[in-house]
PDB file of N, CA and C in Angstrom:
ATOM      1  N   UNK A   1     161.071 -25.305-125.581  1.00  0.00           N
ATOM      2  CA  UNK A   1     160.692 -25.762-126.896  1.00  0.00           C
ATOM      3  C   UNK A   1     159.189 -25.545-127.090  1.00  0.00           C
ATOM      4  N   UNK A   2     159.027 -24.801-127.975  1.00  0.00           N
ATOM      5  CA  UNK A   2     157.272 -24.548-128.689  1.00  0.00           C
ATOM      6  C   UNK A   2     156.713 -25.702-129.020  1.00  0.00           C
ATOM      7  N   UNK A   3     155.099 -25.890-128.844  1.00  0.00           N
ATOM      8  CA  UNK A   3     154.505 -26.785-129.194  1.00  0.00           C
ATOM      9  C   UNK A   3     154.414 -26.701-131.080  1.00  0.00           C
ATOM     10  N   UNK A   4     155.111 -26.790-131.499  1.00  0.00           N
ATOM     11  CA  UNK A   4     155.002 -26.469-133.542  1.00  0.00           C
ATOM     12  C   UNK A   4     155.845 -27.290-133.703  1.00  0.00           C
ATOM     13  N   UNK A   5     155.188 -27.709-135.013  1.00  0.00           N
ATOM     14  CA  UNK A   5     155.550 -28.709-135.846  1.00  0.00           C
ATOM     15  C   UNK A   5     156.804 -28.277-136.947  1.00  0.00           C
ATOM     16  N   UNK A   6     157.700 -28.732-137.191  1.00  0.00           N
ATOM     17  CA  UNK A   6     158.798 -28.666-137.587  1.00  0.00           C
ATOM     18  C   UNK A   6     158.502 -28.623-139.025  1.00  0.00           C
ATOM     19  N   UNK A   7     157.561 -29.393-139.688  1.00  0.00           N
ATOM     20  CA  UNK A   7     157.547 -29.629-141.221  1.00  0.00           C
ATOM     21  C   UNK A   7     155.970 -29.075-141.470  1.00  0.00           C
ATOM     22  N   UNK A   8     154.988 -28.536-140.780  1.00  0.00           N
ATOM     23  CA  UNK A   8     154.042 -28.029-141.641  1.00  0.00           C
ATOM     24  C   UNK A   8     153.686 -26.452-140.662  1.00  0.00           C
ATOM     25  N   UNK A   9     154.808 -26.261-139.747  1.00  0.00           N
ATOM     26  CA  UNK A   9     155.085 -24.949-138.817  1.00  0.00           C
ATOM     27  C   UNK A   9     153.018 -25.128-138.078  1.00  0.00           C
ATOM     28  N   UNK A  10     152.705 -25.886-138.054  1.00  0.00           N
ATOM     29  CA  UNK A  10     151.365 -25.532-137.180  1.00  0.00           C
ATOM     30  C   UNK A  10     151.573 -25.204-135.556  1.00  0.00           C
ATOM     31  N   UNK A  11     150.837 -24.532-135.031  1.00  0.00           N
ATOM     32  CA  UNK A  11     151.455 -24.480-133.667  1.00  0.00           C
ATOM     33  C   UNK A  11     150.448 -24.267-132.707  1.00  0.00           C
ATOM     34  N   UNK A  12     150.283 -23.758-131.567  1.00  0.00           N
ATOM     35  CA  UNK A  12     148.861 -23.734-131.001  1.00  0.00           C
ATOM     36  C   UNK A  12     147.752 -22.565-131.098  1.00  0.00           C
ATOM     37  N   UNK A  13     146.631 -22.767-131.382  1.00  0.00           N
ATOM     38  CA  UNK A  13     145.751 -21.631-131.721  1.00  0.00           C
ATOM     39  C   UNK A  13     144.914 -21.147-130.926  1.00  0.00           C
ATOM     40  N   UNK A  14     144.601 -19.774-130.571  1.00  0.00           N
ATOM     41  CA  UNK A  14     143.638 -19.548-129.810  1.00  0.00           C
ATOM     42  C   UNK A  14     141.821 -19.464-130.304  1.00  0.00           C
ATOM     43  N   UNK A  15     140.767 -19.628-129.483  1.00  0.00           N
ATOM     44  CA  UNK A  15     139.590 -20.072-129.684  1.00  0.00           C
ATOM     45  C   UNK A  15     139.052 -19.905-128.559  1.00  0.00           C
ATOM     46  N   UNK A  16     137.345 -19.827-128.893  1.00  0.00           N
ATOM     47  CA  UNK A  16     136.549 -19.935-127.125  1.00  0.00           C
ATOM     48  C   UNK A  16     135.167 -21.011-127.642  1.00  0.00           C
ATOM     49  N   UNK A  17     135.349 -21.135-126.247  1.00  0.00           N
ATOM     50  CA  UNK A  17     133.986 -21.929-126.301  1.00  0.00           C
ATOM     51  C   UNK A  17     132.678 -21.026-126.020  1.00  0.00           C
ATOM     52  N   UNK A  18     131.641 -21.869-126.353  1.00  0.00           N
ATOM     53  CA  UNK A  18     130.317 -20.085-125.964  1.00  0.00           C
ATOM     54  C   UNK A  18     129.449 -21.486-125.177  1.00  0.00           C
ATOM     55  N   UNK A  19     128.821 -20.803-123.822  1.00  0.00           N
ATOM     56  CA  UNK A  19     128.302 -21.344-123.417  1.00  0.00           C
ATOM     57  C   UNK A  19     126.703 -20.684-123.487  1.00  0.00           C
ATOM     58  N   UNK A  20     125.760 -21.689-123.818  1.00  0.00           N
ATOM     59  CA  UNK A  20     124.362 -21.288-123.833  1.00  0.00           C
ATOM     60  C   UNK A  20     123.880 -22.135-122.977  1.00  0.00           C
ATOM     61  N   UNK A  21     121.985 -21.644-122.292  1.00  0.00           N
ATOM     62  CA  UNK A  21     121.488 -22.607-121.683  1.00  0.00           C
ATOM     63  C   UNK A  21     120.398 -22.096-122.203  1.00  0.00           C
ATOM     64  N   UNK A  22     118.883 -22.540-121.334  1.00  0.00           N
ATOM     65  CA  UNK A  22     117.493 -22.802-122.025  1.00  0.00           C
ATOM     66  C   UNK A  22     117.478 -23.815-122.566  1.00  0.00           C
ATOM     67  N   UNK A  23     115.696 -23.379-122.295  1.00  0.00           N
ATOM     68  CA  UNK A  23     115.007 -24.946-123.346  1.00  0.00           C
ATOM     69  C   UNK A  23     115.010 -24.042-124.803  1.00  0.00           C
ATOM     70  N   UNK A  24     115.528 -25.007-125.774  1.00  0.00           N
ATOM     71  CA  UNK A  24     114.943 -24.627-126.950  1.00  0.00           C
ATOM     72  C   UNK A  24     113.620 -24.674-127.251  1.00  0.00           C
ATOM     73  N   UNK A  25     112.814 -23.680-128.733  1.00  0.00           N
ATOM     74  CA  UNK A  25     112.021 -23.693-128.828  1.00  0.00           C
ATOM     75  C   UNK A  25     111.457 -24.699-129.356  1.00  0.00           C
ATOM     76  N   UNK A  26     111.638 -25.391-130.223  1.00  0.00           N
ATOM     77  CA  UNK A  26     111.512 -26.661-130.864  1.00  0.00           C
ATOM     78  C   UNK A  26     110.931 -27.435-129.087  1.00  0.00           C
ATOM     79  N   UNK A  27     111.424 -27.606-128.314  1.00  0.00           N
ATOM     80  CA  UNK A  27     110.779 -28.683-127.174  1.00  0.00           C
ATOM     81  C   UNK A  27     110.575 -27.425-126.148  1.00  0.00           C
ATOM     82  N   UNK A  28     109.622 -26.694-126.768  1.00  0.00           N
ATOM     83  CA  UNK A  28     108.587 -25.873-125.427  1.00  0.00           C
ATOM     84  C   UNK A  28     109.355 -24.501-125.086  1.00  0.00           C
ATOM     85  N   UNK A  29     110.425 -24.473-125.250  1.00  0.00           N
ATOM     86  CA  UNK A  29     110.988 -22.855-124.032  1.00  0.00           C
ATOM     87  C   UNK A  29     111.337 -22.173-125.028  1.00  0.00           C
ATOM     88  N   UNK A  30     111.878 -20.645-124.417  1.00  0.00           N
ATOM     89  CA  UNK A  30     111.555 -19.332-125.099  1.00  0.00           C
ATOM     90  C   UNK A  30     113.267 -19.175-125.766  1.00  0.00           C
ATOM     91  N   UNK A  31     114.156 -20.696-126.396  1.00  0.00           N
ATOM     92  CA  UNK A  31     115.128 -20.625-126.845  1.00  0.00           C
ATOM     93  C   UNK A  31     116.565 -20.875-125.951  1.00  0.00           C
ATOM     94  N   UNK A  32     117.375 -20.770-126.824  1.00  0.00           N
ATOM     95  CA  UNK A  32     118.994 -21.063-126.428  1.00  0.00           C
ATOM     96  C   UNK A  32     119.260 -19.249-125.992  1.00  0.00           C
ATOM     97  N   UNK A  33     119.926 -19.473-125.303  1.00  0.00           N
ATOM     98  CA  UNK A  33     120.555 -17.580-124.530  1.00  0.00           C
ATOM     99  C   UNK A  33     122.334 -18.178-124.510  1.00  0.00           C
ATOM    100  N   UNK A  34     122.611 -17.571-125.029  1.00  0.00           N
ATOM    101  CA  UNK A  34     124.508 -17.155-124.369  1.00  0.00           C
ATOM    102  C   UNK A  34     124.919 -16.860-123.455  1.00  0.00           C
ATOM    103  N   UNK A  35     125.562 -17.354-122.700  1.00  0.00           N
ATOM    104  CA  UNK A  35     125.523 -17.258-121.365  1.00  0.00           C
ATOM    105  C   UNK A  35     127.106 -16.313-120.847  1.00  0.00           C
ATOM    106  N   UNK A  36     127.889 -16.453-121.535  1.00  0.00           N
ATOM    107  CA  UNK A  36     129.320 -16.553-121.456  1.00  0.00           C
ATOM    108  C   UNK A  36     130.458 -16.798-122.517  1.00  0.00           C
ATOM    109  N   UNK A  37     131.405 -16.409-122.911  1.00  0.00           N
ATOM    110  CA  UNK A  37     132.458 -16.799-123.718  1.00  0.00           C
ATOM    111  C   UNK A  37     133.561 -16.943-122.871  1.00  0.00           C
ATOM    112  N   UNK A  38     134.237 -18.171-123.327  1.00  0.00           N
ATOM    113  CA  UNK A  38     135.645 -18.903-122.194  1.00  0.00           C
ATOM    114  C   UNK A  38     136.684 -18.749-123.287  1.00  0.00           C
ATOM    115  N   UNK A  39     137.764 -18.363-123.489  1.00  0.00           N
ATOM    116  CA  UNK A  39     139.225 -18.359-124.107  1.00  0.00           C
ATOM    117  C   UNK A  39     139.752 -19.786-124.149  1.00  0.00           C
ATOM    118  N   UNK A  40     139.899 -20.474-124.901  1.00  0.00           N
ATOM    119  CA  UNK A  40     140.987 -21.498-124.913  1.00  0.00           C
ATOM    120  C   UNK A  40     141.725 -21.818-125.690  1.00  0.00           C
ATOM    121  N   UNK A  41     142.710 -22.821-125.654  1.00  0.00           N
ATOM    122  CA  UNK A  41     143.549 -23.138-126.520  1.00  0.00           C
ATOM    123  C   UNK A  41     143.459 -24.393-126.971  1.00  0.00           C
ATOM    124  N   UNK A  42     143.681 -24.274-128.679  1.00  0.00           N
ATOM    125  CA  UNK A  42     143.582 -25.508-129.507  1.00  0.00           C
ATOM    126  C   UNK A  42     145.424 -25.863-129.610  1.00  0.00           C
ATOM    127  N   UNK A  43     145.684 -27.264-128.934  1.00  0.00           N
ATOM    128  CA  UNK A  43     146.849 -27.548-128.767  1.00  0.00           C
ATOM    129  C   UNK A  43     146.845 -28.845-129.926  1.00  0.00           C
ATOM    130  N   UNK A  44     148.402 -28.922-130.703  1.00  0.00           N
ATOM    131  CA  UNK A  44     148.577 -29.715-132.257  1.00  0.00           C
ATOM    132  C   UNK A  44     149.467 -30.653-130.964  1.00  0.00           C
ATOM    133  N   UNK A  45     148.850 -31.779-131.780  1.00  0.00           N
ATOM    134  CA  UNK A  45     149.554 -33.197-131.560  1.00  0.00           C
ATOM    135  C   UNK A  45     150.669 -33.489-131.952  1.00  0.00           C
ATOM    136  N   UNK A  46     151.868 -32.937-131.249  1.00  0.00           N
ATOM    137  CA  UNK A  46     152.896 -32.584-131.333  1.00  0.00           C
ATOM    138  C   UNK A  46     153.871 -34.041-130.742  1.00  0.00           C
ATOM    139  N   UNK A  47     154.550 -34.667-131.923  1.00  0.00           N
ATOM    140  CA  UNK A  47     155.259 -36.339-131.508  1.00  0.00           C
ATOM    141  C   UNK A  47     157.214 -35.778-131.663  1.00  0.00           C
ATOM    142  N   UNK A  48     158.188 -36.090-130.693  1.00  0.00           N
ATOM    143  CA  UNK A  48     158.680 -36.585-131.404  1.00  0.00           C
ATOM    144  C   UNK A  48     159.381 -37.963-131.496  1.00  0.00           C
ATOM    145  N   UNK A  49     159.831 -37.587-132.663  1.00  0.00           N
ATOM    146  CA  UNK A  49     160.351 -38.727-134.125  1.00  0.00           C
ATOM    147  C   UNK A  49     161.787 -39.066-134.166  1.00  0.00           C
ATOM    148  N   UNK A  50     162.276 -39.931-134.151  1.00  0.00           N
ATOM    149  CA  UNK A  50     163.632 -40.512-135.472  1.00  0.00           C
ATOM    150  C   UNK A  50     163.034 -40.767-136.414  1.00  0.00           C
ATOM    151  N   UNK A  51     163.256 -40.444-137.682  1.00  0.00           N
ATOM    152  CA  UNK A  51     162.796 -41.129-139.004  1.00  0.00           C
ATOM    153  C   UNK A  51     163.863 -41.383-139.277  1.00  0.00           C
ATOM    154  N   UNK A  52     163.953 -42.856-139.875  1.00  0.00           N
ATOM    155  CA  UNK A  52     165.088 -43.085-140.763  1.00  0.00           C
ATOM    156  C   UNK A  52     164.840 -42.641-142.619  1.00  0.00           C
ATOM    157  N   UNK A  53     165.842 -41.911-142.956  1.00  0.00           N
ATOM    158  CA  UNK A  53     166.189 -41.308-144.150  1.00  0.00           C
ATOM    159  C   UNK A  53     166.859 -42.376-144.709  1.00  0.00           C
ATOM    160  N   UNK A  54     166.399 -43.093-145.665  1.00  0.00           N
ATOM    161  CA  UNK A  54     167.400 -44.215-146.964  1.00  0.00           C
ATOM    162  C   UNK A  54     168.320 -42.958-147.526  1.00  0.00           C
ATOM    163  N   UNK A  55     168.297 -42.170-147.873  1.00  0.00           N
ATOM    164  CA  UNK A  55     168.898 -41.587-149.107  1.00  0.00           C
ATOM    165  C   UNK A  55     170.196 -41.019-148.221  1.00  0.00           C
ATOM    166  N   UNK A  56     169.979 -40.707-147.093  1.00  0.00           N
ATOM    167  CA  UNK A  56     171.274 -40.078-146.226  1.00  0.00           C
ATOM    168  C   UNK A  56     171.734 -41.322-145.839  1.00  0.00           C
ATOM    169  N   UNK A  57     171.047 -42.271-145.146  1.00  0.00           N
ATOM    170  CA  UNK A  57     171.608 -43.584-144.142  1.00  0.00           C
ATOM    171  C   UNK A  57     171.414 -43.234-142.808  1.00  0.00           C
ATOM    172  N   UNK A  58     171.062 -42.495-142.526  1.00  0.00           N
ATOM    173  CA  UNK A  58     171.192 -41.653-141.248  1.00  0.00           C
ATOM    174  C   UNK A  58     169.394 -41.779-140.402  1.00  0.00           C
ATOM    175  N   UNK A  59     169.194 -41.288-139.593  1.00  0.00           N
ATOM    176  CA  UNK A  59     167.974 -40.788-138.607  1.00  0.00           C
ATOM    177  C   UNK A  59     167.902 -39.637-138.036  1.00  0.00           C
ATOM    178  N   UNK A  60     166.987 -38.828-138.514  1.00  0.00           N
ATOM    179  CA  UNK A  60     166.661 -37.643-138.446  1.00  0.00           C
ATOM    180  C   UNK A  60     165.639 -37.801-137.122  1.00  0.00           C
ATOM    181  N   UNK A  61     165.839 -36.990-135.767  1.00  0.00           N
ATOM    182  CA  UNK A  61     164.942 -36.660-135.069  1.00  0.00           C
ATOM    183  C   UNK A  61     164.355 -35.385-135.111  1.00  0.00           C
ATOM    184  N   UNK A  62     163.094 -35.278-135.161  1.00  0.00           N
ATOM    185  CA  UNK A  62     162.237 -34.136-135.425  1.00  0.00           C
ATOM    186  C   UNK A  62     161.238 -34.178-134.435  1.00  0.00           C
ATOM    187  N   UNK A  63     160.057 -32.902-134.394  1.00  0.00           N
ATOM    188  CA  UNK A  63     159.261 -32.803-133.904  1.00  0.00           C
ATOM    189  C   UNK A  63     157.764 -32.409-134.605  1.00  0.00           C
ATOM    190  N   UNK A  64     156.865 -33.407-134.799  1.00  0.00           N
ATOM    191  CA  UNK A  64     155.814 -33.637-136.113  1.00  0.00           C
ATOM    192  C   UNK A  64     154.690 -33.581-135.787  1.00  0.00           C
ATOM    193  N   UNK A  65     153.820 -32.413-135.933  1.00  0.00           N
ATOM    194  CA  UNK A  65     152.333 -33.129-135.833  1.00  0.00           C
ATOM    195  C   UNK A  65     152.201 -34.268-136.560  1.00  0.00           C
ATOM    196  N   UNK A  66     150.921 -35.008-136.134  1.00  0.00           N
ATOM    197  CA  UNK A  66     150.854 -36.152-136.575  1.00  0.00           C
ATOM    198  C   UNK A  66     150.107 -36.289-138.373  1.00  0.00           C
ATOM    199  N   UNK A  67     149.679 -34.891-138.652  1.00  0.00           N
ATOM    200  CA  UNK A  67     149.364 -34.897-139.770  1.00  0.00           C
ATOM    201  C   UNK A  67     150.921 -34.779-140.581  1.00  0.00           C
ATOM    202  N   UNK A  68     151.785 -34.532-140.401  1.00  0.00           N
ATOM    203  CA  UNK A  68     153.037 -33.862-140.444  1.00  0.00           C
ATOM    204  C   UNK A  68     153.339 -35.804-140.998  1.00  0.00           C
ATOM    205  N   UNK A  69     153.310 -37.041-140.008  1.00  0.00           N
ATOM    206  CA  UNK A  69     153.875 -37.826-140.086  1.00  0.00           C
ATOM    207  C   UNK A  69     153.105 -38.639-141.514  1.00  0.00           C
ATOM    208  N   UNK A  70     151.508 -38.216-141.468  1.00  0.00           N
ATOM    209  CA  UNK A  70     151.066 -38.884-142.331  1.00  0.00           C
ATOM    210  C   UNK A  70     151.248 -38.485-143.907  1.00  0.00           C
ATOM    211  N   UNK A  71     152.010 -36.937-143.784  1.00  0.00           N
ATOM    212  CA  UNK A  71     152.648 -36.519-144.840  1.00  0.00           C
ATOM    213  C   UNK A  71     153.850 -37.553-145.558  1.00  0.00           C
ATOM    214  N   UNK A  72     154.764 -38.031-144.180  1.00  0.00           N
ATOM    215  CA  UNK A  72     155.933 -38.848-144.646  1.00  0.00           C
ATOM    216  C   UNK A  72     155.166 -39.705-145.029  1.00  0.00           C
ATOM    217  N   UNK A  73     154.393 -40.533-144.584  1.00  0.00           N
ATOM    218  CA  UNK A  73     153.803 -41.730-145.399  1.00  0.00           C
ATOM    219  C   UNK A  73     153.218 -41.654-146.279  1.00  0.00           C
ATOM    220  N   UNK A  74     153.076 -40.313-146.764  1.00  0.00           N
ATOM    221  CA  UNK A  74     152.746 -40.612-148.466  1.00  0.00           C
ATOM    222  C   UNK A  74     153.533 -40.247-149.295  1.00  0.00           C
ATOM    223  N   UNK A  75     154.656 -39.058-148.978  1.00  0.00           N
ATOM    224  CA  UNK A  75     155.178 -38.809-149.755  1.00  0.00           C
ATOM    225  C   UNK A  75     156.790 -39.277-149.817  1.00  0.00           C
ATOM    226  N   UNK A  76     156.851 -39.559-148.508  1.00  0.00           N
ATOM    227  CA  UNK A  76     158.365 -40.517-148.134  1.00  0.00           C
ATOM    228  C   UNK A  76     159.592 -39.056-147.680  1.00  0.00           C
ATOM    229  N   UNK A  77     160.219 -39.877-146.829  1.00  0.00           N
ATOM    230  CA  UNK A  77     160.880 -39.132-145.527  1.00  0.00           C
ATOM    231  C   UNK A  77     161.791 -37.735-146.122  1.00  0.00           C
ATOM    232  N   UNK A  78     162.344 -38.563-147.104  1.00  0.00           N
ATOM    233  CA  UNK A  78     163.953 -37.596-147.646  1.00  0.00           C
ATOM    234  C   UNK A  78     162.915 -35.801-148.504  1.00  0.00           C
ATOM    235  N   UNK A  79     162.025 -36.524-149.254  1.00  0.00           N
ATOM    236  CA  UNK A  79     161.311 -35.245-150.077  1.00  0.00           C
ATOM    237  C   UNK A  79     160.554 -34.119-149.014  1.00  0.00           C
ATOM    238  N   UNK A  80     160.052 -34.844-148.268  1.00  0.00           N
ATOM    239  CA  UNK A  80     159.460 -34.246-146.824  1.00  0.00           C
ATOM    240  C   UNK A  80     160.071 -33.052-145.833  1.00  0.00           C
ATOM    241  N   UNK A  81     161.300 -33.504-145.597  1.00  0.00           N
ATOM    242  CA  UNK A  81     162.219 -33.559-144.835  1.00  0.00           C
ATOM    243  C   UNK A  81     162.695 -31.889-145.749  1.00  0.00           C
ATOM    244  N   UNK A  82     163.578 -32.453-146.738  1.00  0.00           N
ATOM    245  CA  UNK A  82     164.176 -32.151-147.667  1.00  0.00           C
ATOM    246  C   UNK A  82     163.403 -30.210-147.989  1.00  0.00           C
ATOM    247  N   UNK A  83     161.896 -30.926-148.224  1.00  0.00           N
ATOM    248  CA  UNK A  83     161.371 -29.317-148.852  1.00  0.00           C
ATOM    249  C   UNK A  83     161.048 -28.238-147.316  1.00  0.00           C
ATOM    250  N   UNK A  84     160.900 -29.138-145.989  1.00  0.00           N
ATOM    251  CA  UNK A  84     160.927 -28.376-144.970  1.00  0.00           C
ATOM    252  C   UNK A  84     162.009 -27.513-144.792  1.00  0.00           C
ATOM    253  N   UNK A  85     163.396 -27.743-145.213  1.00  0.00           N
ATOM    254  CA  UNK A  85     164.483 -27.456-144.994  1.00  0.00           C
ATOM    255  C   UNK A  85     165.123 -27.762-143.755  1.00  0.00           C
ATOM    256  N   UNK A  86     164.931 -29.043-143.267  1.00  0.00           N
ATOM    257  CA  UNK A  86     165.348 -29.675-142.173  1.00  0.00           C
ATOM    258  C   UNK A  86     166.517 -30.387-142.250  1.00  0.00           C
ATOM    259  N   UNK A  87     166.856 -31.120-143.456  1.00  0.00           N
ATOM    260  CA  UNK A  87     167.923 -31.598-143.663  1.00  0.00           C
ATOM    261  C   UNK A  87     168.964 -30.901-145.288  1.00  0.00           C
ATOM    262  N   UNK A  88     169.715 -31.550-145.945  1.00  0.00           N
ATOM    263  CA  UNK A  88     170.486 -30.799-146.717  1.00  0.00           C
ATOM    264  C   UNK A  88     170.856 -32.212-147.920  1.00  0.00           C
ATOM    265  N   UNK A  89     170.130 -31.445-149.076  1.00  0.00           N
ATOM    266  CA  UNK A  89     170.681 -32.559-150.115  1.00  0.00           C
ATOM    267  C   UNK A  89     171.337 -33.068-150.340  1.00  0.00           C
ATOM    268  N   UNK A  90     171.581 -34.094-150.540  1.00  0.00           N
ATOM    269  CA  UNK A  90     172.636 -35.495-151.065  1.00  0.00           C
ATOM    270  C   UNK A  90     173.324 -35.731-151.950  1.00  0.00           C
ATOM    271  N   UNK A  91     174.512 -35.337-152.068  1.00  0.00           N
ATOM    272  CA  UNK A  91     174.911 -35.265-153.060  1.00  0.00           C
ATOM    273  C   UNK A  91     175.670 -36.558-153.701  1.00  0.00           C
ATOM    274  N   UNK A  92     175.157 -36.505-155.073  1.00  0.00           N
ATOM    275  CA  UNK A  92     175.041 -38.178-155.701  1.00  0.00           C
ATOM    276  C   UNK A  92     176.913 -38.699-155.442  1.00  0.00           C
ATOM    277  N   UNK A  93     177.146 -39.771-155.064  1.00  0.00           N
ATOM    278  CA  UNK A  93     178.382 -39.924-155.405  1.00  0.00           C
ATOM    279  C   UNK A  93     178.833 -40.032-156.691  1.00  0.00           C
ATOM    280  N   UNK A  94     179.827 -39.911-156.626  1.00  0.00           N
ATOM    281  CA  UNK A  94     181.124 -40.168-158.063  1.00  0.00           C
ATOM    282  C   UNK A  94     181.475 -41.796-158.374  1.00  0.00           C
ATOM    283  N   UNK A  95     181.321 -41.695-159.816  1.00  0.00           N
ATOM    284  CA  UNK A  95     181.505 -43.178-160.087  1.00  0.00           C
ATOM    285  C   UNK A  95     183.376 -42.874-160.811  1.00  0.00           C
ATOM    286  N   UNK A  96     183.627 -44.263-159.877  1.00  0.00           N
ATOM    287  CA  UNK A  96     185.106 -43.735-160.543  1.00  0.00           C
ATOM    288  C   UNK A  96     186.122 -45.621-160.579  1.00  0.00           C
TER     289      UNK A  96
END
């Protein structure tokens, strides 16, 4: 299973760090120098979840970055869910 988020597809990114040394000039020395570039990886805070869905009755387990979750809390589980294409619309019952 991939580290990605199910509802906003983020997943892990690559990046480097740059290493410099020296005194800067500002406090006396002849500046910052680059010393090196290191490869790493930016890893997403990857949870998972049951959410309970009102509109199904049901609990959906997923796998959410956590920006992913603060999405459900604003916009609420079923619409969330729903426009990811994770779950499958509801269809209204029949009044009879």
């Amino acid at each position: 299973m991939s580290r990605t988020c199910q509802v906003t597809g983020r997943g892990t990114r690559v990046g480097g760090n740059i290493a410099r040394r020296g005194l800067p000039k500002k406090a006396g020395g002849v500046g910052l120098r680059v010393t090196g570039h290191t490869k790493r990886k930016y890893k997403v805070n990857v949870q998972k979840k049951r959410i309970w869905v009102p509109e199904m009755g049901e609990f959906v387990t997923v796998r959410l970055s956590t920006k992913a979750l603060r999405t459900i809390d604003k916009n609420g589980a079923y619409p969330t869910l729903l426009k990811a294409g994770l779950i499958k619309p509801v269809k209204a019952k029949a009044k009879g």
